[in-house]
C-alpha atoms as a PDB file:
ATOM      1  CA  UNK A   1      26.482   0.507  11.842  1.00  0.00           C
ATOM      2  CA  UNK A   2      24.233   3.414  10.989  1.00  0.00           C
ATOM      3  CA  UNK A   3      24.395   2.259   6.746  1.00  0.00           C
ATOM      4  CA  UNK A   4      23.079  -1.542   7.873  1.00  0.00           C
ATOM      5  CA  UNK A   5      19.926   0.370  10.129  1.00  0.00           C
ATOM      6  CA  UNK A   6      19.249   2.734   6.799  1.00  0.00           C
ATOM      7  CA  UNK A   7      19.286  -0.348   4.501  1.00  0.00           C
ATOM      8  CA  UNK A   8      17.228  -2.205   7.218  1.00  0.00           C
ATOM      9  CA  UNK A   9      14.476   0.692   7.225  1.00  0.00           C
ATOM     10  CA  UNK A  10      14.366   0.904   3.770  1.00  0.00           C
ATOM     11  CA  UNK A  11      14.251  -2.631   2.995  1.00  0.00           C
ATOM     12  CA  UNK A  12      11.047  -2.687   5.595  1.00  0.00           C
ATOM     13  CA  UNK A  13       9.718   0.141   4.192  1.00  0.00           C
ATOM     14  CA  UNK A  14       9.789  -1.641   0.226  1.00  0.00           C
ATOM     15  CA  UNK A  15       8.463  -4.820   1.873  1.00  0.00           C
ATOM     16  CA  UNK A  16       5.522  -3.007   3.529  1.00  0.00           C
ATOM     17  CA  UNK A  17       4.807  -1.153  -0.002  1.00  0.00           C
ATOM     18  CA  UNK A  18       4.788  -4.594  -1.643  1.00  0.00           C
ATOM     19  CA  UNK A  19       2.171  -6.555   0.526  1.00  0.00           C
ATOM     20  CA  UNK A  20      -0.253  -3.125   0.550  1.00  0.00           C
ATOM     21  CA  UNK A  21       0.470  -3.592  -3.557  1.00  0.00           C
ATOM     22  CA  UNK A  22      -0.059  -7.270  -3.213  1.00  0.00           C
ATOM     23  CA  UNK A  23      -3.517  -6.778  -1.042  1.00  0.00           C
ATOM     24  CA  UNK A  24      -4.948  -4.097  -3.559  1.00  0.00           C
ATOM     25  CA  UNK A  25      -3.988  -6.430  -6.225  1.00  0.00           C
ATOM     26  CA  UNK A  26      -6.519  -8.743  -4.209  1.00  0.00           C
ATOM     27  CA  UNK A  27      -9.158  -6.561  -3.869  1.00  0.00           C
ATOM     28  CA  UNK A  28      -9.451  -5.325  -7.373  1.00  0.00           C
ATOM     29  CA  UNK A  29      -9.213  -9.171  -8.799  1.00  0.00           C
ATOM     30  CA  UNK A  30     -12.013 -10.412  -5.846  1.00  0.00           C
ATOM     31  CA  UNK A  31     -14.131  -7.264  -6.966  1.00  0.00           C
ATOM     32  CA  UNK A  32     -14.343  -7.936 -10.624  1.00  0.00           C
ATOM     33  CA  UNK A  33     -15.177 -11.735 -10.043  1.00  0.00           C
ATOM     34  CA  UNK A  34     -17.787 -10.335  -8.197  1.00  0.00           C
ATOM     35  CA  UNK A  35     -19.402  -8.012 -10.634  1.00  0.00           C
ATOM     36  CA  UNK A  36     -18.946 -10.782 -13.358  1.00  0.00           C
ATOM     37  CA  UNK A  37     -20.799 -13.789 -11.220  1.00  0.00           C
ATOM     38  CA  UNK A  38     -23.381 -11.276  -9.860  1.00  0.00           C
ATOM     39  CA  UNK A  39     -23.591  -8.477 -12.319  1.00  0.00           C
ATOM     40  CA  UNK A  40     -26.415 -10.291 -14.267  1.00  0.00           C
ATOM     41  CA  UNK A  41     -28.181 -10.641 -11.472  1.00  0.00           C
ATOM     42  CA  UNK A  42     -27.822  -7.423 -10.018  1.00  0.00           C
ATOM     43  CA  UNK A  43     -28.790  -6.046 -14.317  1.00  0.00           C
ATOM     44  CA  UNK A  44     -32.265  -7.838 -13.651  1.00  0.00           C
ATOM     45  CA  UNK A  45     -32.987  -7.008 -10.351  1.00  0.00           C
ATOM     46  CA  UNK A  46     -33.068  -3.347 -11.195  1.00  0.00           C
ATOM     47  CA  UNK A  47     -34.791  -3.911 -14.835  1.00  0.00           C
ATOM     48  CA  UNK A  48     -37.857  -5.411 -13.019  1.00  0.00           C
ATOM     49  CA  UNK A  49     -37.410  -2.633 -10.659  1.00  0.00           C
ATOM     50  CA  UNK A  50     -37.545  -0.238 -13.255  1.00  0.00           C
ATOM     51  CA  UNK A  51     -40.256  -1.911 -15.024  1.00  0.00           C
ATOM     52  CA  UNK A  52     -42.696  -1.811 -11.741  1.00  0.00           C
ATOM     53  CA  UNK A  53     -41.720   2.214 -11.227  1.00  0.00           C
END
């Protein structure tokens, strides 16, 4: 009885750790689309900001 509630625990445990891994995994490939699409955008914003100053 008390081995199947410690596997259980774990097992939820390792299944939480893999969805936070899975939603970081997310995050990082969402932010790096983003600085690709809008990072030349964002580059000549500031160089005409710069060039004003």
């Amino acid at each position: 009885m008390f081995s199947y509630l410690g596997a259980r625990v774990r097992q939820e445990m390792g299944q939480g750790l893999a969805e936070y891994a899975l939603i970081l995994a997310l995050i990082a490939v969402v932010s790096i689309l983003a600085l690709i699409f809008l990072g030349t955008k964002v580059s000549g914003i500031l160089s005409t900001i710069g060039g004003t100053m």
